[in-house]
N, C-alpha and C. Protein backbone atom coordinates (compact mmCIF):
# COMPACT_ATOMS: atom_id res chain seq x y z
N UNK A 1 -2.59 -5.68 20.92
CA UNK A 1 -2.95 -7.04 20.56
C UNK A 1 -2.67 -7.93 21.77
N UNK A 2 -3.93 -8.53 22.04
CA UNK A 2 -3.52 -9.90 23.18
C UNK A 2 -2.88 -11.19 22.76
N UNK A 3 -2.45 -12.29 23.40
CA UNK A 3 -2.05 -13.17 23.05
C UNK A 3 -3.01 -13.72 22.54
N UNK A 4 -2.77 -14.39 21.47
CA UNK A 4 -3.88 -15.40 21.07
C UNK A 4 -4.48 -14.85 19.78
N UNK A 5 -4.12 -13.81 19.78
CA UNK A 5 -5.21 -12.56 18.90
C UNK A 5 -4.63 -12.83 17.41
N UNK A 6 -5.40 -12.34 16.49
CA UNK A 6 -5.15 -12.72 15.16
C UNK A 6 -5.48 -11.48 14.42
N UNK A 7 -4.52 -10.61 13.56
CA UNK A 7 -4.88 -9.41 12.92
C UNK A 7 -5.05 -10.31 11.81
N UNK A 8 -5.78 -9.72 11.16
CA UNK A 8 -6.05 -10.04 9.78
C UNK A 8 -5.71 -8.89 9.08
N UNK A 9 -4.72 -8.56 8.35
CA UNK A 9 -4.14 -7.44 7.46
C UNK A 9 -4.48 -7.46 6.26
N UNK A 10 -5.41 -6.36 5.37
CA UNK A 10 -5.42 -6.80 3.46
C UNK A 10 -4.57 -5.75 3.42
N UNK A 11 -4.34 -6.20 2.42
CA UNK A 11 -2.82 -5.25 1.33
C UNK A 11 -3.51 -4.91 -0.33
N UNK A 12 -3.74 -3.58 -0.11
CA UNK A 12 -4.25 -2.87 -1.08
C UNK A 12 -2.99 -2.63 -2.23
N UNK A 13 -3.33 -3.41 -3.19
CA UNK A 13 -2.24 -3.77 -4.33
C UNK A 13 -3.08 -3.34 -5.78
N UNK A 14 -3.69 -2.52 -5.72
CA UNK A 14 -5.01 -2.44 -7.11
C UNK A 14 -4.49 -1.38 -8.13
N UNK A 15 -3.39 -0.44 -7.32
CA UNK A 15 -2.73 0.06 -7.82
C UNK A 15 -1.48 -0.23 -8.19
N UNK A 16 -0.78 -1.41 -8.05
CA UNK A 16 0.24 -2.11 -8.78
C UNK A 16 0.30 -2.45 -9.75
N UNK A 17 1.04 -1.94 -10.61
CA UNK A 17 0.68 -2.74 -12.28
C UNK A 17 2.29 -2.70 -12.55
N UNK A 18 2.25 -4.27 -12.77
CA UNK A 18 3.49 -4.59 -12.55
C UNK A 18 4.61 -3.82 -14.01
N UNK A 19 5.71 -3.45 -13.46
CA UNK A 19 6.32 -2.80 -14.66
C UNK A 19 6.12 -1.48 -14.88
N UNK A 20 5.07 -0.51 -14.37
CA UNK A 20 4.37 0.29 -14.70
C UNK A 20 4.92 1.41 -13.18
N UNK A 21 4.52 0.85 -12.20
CA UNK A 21 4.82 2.23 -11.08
C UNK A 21 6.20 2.30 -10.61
N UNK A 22 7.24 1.83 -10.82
CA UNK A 22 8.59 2.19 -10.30
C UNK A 22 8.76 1.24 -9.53
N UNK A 23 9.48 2.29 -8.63
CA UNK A 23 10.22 1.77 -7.28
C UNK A 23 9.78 1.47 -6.58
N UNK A 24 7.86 1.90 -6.65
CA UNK A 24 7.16 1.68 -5.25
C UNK A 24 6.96 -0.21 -5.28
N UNK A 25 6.87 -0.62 -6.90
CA UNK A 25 6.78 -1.83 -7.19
C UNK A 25 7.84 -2.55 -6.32
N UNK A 26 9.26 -2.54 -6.50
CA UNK A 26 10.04 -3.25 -6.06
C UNK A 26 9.67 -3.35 -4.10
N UNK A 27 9.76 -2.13 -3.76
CA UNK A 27 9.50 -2.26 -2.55
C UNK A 27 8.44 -2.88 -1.89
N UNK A 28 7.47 -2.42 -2.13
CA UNK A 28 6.31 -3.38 -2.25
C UNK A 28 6.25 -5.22 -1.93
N UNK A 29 6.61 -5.32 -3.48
CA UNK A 29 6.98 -6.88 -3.62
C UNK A 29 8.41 -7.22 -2.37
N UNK A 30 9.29 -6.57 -2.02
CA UNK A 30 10.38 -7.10 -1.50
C UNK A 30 9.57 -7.10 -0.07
N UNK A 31 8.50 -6.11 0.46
CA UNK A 31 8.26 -6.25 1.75
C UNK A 31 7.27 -7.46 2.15
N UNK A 32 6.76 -7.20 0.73
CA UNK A 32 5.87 -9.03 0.88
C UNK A 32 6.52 -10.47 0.76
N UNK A 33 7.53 -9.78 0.24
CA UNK A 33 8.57 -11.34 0.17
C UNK A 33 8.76 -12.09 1.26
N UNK A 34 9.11 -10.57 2.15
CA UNK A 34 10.27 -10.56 3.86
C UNK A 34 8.87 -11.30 4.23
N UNK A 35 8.07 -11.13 3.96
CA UNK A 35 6.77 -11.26 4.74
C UNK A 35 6.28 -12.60 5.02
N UNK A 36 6.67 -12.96 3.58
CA UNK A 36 6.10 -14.77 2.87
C UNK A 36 7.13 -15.43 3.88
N UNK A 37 8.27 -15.12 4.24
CA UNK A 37 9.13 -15.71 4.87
C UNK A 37 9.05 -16.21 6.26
N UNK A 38 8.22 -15.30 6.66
CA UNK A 38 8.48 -15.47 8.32
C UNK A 38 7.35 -16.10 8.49
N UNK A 39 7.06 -16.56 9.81
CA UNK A 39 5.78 -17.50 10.68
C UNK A 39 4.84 -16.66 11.06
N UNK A 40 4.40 -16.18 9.97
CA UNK A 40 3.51 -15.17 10.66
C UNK A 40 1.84 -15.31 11.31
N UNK A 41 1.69 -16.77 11.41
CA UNK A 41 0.58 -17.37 12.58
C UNK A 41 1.53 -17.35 14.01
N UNK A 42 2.52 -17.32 14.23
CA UNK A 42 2.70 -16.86 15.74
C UNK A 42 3.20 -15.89 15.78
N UNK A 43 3.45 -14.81 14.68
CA UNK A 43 3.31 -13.58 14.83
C UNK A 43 1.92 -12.63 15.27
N UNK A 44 0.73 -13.67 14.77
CA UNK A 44 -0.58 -13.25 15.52
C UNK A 44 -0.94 -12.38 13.79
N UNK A 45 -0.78 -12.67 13.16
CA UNK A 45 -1.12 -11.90 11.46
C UNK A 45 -1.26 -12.91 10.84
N UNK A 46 -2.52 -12.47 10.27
CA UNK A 46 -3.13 -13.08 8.68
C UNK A 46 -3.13 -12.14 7.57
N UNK A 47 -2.43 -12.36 6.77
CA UNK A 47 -2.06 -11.28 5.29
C UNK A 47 -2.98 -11.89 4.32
N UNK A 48 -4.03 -10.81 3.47
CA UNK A 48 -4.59 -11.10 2.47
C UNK A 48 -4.33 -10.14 1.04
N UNK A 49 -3.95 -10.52 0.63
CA UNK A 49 -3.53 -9.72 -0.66
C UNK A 49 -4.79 -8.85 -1.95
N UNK A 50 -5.12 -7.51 -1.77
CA UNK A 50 -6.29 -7.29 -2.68
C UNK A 50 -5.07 -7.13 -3.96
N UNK A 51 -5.42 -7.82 -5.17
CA UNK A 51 -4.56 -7.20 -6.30
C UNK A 51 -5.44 -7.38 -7.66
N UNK A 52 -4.67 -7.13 -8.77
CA UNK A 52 -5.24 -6.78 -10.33
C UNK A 52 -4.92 -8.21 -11.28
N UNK A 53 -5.50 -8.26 -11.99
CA UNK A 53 -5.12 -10.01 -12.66
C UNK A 53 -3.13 -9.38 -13.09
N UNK A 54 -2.85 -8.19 -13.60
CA UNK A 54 -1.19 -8.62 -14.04
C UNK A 54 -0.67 -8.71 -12.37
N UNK A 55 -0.75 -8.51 -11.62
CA UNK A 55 -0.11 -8.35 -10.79
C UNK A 55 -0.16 -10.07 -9.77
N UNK A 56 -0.96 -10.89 -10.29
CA UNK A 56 -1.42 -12.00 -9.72
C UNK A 56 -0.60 -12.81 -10.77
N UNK A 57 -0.48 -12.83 -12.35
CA UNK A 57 0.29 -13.00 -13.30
C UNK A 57 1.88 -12.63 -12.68
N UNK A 58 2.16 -11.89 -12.28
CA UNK A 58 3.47 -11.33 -12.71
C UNK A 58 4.48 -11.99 -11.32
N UNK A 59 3.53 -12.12 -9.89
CA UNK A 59 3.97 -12.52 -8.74
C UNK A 59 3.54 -13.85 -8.37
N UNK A 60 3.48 -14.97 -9.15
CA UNK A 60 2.32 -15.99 -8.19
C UNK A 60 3.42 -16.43 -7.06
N UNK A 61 4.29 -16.62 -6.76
CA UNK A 61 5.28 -16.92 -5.73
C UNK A 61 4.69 -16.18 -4.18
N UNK A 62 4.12 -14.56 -4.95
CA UNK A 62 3.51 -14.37 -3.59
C UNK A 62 1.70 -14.56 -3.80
N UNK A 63 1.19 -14.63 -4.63
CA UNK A 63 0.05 -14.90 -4.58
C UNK A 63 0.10 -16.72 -3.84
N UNK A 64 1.44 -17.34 -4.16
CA UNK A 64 1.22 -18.38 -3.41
C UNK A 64 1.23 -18.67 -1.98
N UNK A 65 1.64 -17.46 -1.63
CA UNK A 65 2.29 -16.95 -0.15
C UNK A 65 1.13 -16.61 0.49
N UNK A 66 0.20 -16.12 0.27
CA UNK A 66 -0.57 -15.14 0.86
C UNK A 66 -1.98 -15.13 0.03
N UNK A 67 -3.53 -15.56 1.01
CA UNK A 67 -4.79 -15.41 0.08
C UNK A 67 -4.55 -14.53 -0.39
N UNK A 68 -5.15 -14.28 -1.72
CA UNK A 68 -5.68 -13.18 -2.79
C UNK A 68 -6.63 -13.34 -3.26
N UNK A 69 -7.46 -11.95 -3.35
CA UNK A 69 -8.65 -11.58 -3.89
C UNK A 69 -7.83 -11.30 -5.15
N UNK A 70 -8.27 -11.33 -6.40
CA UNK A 70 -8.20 -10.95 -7.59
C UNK A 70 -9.68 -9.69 -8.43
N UNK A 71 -9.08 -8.59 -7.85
CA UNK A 71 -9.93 -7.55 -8.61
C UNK A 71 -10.20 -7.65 -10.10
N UNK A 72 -11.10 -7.46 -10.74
CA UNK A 72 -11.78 -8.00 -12.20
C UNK A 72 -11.58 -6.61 -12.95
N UNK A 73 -10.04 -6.01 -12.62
CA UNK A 73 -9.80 -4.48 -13.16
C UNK A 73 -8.24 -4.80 -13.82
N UNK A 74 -8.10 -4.19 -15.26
CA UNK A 74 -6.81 -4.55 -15.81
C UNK A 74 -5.60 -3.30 -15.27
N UNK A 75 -6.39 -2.80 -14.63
CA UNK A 75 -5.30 -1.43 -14.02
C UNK A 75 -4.81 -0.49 -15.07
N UNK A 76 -5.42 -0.37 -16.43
CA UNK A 76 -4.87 0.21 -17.30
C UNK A 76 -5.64 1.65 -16.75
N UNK A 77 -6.65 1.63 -16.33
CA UNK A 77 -6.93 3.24 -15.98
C UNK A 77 -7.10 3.50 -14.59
N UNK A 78 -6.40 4.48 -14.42
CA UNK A 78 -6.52 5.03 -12.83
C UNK A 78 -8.06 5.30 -11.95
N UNK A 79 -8.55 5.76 -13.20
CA UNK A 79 -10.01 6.25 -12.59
C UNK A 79 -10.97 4.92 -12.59
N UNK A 80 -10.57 4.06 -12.88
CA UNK A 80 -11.32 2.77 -13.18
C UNK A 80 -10.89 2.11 -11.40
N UNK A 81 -9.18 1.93 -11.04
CA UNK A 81 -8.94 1.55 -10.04
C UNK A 81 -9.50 2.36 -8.45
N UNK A 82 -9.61 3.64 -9.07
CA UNK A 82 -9.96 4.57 -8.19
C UNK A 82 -11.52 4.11 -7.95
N UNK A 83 -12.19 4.02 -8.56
CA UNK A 83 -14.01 3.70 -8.04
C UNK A 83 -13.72 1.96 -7.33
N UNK A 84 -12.93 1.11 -8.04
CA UNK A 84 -12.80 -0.04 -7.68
C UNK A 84 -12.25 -0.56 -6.03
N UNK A 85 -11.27 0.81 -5.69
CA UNK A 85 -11.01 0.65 -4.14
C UNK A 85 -11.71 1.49 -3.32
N UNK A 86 -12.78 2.31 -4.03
CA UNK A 86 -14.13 2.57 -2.69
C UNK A 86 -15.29 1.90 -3.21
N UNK A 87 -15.07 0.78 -3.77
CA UNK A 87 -16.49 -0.29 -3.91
C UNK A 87 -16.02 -1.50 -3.92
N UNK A 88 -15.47 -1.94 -4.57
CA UNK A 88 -14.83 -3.49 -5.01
C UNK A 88 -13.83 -3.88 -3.29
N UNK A 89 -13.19 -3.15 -3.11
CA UNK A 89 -12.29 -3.29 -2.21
C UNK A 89 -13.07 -3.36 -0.81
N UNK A 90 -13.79 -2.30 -0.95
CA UNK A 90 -14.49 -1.99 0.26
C UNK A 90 -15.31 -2.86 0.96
N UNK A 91 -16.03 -3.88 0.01
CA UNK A 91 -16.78 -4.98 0.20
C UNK A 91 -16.29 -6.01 0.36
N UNK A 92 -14.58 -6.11 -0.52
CA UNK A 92 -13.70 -7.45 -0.02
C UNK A 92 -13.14 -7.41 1.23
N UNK A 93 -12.79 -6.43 1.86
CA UNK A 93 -12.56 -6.35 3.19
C UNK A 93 -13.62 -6.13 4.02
N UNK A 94 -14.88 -6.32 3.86
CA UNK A 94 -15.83 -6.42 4.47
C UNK A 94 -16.32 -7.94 4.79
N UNK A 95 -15.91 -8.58 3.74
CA UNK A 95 -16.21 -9.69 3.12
C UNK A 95 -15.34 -10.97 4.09
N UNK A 96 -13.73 -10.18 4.40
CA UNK A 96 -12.84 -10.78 4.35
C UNK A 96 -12.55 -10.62 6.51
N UNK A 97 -13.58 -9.56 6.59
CA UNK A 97 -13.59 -9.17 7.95
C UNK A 97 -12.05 -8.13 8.22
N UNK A 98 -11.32 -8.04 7.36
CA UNK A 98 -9.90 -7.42 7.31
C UNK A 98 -10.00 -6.16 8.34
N UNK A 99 -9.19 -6.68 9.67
CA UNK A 99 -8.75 -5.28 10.60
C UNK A 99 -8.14 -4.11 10.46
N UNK A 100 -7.22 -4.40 9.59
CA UNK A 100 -6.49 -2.97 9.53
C UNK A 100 -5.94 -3.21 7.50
N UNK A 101 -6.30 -2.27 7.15
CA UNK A 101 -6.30 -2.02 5.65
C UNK A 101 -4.78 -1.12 4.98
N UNK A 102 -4.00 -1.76 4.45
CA UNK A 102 -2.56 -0.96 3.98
C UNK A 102 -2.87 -1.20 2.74
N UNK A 103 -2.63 0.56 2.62
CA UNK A 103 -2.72 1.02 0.81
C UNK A 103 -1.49 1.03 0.73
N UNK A 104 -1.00 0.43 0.15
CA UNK A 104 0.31 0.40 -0.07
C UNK A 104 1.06 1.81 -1.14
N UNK A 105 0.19 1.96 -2.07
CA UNK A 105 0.38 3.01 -3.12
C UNK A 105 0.11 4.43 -2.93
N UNK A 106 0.32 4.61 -1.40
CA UNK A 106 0.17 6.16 -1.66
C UNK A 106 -0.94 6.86 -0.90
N UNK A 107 -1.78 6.44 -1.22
CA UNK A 107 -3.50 7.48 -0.71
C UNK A 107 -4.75 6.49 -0.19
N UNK A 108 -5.52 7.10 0.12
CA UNK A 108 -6.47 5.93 0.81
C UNK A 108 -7.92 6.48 0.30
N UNK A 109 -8.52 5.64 -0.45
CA UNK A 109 -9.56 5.49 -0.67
C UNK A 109 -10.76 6.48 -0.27
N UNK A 110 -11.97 6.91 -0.50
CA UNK A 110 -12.45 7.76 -0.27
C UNK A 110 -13.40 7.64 1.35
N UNK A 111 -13.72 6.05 0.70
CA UNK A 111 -14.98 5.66 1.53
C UNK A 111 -13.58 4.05 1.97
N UNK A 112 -13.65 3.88 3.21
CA UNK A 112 -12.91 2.87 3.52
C UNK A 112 -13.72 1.97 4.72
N UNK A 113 -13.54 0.44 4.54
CA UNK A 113 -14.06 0.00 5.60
C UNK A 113 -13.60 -0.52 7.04
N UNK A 114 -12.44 -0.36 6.64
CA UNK A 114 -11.55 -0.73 8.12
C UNK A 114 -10.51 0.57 8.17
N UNK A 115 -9.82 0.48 9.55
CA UNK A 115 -9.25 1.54 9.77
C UNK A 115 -7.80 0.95 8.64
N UNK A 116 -6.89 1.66 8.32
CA UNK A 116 -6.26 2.09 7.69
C UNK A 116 -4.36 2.44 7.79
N UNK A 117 -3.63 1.58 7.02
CA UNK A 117 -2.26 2.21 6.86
C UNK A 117 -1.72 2.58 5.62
N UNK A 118 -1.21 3.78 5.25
CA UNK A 118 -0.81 4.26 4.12
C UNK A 118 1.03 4.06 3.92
N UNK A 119 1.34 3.77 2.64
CA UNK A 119 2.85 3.82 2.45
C UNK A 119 2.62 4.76 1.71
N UNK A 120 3.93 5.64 2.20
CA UNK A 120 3.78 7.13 0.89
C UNK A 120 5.42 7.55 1.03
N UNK A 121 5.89 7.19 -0.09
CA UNK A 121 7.34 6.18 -0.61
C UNK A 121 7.98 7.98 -0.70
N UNK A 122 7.16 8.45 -1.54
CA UNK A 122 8.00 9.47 -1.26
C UNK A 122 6.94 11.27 -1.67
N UNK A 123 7.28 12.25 -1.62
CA UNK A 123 6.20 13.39 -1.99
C UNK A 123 6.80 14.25 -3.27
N UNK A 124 7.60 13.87 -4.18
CA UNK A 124 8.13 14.23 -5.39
C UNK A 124 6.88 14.73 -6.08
N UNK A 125 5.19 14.20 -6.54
CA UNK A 125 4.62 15.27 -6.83
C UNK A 125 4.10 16.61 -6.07
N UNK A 126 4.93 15.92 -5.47
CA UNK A 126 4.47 17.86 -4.35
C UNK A 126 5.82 18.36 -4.63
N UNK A 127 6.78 18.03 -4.42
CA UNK A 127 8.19 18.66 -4.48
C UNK A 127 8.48 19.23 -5.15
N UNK A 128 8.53 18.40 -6.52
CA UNK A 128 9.61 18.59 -7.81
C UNK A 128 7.66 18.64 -8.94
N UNK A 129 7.00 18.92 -8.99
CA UNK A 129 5.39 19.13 -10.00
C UNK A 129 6.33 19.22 -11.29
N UNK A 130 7.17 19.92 -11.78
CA UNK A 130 8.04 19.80 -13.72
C UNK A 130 7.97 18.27 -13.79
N UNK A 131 7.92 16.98 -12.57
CA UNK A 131 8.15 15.84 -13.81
C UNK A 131 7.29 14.78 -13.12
N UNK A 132 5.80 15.71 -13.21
CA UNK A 132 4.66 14.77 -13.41
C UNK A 132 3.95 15.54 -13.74
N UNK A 133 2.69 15.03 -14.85
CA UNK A 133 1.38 15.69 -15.48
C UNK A 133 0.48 16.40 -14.93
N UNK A 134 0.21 17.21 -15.15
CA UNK A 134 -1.32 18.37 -13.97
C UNK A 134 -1.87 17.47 -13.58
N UNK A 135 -2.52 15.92 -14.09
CA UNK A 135 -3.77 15.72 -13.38
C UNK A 135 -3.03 14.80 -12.23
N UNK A 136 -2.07 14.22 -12.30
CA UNK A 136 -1.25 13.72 -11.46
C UNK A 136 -0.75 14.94 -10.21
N UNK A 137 -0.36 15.60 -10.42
CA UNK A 137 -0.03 16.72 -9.62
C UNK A 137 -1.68 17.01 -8.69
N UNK A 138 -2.45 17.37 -9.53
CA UNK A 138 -3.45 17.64 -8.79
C UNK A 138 -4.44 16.86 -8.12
N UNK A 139 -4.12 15.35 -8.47
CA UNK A 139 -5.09 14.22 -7.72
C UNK A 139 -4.32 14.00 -6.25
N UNK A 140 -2.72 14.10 -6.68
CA UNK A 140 -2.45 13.83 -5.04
C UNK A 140 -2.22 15.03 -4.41
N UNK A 141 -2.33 16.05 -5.08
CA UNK A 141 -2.36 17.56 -4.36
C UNK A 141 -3.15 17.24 -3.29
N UNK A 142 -4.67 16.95 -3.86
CA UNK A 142 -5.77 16.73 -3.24
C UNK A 142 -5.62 15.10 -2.26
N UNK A 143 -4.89 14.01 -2.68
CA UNK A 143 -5.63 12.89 -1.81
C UNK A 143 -4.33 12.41 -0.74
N UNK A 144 -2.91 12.97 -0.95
CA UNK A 144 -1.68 13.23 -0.42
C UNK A 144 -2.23 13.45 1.38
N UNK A 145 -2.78 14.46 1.11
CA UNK A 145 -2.53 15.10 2.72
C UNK A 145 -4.28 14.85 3.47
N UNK A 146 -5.51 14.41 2.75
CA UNK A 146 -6.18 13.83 3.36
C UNK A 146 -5.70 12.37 3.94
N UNK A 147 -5.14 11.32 3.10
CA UNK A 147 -4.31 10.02 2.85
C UNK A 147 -4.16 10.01 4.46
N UNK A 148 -3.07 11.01 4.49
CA UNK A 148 -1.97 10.58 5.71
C UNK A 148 -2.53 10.87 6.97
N UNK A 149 -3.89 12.11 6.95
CA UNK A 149 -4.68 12.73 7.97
C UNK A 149 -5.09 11.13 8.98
N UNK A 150 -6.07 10.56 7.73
CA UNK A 150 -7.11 9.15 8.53
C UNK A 150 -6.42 8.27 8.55
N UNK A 151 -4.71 8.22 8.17
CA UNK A 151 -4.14 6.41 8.17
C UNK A 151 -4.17 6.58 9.67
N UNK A 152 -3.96 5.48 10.16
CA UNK A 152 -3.37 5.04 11.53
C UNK A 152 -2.05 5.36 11.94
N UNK A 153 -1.37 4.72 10.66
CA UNK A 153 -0.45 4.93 10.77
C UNK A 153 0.75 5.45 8.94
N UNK A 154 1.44 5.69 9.12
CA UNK A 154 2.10 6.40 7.82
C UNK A 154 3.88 5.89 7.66
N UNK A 155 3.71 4.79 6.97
CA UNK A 155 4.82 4.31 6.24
C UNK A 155 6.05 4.67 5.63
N UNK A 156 7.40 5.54 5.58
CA UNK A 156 8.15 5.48 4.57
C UNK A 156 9.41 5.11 4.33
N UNK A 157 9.62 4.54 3.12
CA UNK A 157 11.25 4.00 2.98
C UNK A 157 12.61 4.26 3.69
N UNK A 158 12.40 5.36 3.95
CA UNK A 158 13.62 6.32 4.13
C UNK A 158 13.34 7.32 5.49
N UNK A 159 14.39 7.84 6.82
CA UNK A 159 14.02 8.76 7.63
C UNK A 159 13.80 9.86 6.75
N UNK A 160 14.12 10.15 5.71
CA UNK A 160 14.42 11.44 4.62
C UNK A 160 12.97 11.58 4.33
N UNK A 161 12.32 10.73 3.63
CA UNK A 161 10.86 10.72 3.32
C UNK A 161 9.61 10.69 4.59
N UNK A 162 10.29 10.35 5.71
CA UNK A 162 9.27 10.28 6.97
C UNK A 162 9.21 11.70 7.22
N UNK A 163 10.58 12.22 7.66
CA UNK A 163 10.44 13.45 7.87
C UNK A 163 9.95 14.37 6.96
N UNK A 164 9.96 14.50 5.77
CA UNK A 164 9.04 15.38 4.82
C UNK A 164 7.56 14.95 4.75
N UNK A 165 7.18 13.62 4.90
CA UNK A 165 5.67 13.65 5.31
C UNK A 165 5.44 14.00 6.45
N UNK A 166 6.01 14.49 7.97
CA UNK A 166 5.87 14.94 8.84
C UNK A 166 5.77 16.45 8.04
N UNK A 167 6.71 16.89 7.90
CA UNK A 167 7.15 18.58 7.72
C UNK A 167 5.58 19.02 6.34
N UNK A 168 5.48 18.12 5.78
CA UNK A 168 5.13 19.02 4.44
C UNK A 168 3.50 18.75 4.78
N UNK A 169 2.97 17.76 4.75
CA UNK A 169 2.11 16.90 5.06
C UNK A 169 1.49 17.10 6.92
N UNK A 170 2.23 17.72 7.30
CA UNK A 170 1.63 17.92 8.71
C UNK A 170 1.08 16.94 9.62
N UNK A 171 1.71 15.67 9.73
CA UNK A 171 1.37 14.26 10.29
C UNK A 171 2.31 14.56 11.53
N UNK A 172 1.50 13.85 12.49
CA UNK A 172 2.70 14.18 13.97
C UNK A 172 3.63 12.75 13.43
N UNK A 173 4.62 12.83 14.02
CA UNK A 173 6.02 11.81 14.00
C UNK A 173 5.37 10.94 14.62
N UNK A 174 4.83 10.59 15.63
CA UNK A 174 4.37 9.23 16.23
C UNK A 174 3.57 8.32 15.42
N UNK A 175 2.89 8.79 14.41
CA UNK A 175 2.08 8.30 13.06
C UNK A 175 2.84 8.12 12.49
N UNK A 176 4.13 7.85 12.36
CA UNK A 176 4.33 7.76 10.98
C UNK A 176 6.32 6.65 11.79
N UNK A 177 6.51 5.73 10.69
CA UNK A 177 7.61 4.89 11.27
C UNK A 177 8.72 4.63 9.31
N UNK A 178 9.66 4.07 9.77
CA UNK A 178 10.60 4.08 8.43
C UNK A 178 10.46 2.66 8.49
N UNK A 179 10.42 2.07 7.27
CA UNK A 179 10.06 0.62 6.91
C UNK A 179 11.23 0.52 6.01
N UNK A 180 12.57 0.43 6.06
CA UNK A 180 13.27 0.20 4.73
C UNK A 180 13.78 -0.69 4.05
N UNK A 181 13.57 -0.61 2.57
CA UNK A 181 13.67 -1.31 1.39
C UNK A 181 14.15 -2.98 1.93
N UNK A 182 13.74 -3.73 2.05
CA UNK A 182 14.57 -4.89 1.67
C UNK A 182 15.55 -5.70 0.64
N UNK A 183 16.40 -5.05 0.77
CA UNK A 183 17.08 -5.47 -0.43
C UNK A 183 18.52 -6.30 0.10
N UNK A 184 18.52 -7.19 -1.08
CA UNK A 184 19.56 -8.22 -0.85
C UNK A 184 20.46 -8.06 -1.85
N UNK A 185 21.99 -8.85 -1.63
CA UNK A 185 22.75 -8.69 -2.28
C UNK A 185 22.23 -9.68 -3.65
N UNK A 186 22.66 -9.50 -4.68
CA UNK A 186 22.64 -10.79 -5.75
C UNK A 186 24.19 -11.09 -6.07
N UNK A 187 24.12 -12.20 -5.94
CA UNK A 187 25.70 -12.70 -6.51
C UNK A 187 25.23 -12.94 -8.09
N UNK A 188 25.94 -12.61 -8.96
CA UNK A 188 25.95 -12.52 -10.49
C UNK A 188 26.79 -14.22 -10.77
């Protein structure tokens, strides 16, 4: 990036349903928080948020933070979100001119229009398959290790989880960096 230069970043959130995916939720939201915080016009970044109406409901603090597209998908079905981020998405970041595209949830889209960063929090359905469902097991069997092939770059919480998407996943280490959790104390 030159001086002067302006990334325009979307944040693939279509798979967030708030309450619903775990831990990837908290992290997620805490990295967009860190995010809302800082000056990030002389950081040379423009953040646009793709998300689902609960997830625009559940966060407006960062929907106030950051444009959002609002996808016309209730996220109640996977296969519904799944056609929606190689069409719906694909055209809002087309739309939106968006340089570099972070799926935040894991896998990347089939058909994508900008190049690409994946967070992949952790590989427990590859690991541990007893405590998730076959079709779960077998969608990221399959979209796991294409995902991490075309990102740019490859996201995870933990050196523990970088290095097993290196080792298991076959991503060279230079692709891939540890982003961890933001978390703050709460005084009670």
């Amino acid at each position: 990036m030159t001086a002067g230069t302006t990334v325009r970043l979307g944040v693939n959130l279509l798979w967030l349903v708030p309450n619903v995916v775990g831990g990837s939720e908290e992290y997620t939201t805490r990295l967009l928080q860190a995010l809302a915080e800082r000056d990030l016009a002389s950081d040379g970044l423009d953040v646009t948020l793709f998300a689902i109406r609960p997830f625009v409901e559940a966060y407006p603090d960062l929907v106030d933070a950051f444009p959002t597209e609002m996808c016309p998908i209730s996220g109640r079905s996977k296969a519904v979100r799944i056609a929606a981020e190689t069409t719906w998405l694909l055209a809002q970041a087309r739309r939106r001119r968006i340089d570099l595209l972070h799926h935040a949830g894991g896998t990347l889209p089939l058909l994508r229009a900008t190049p690409s960063l994946v967070s992949i929090h952790d590989l427990q359905p590859l690991l541990m398959p007893d405590n998730f469902s076959g079709i779960k097991q077998a969608y990221l069997r399959r979209r796991l290790p294409p995902s991490a092939a075309h990102a740019r770059l490859v996201i995870s919480p933990s050196d523990y989880s970088r290095r097993t998407v290196v080792g298991v996943l076959d991503v060279m280490p230079d692709r891939t960096a540890v982003v961890p959790p933001g978390y703050t104390a709460r005084i009670a």
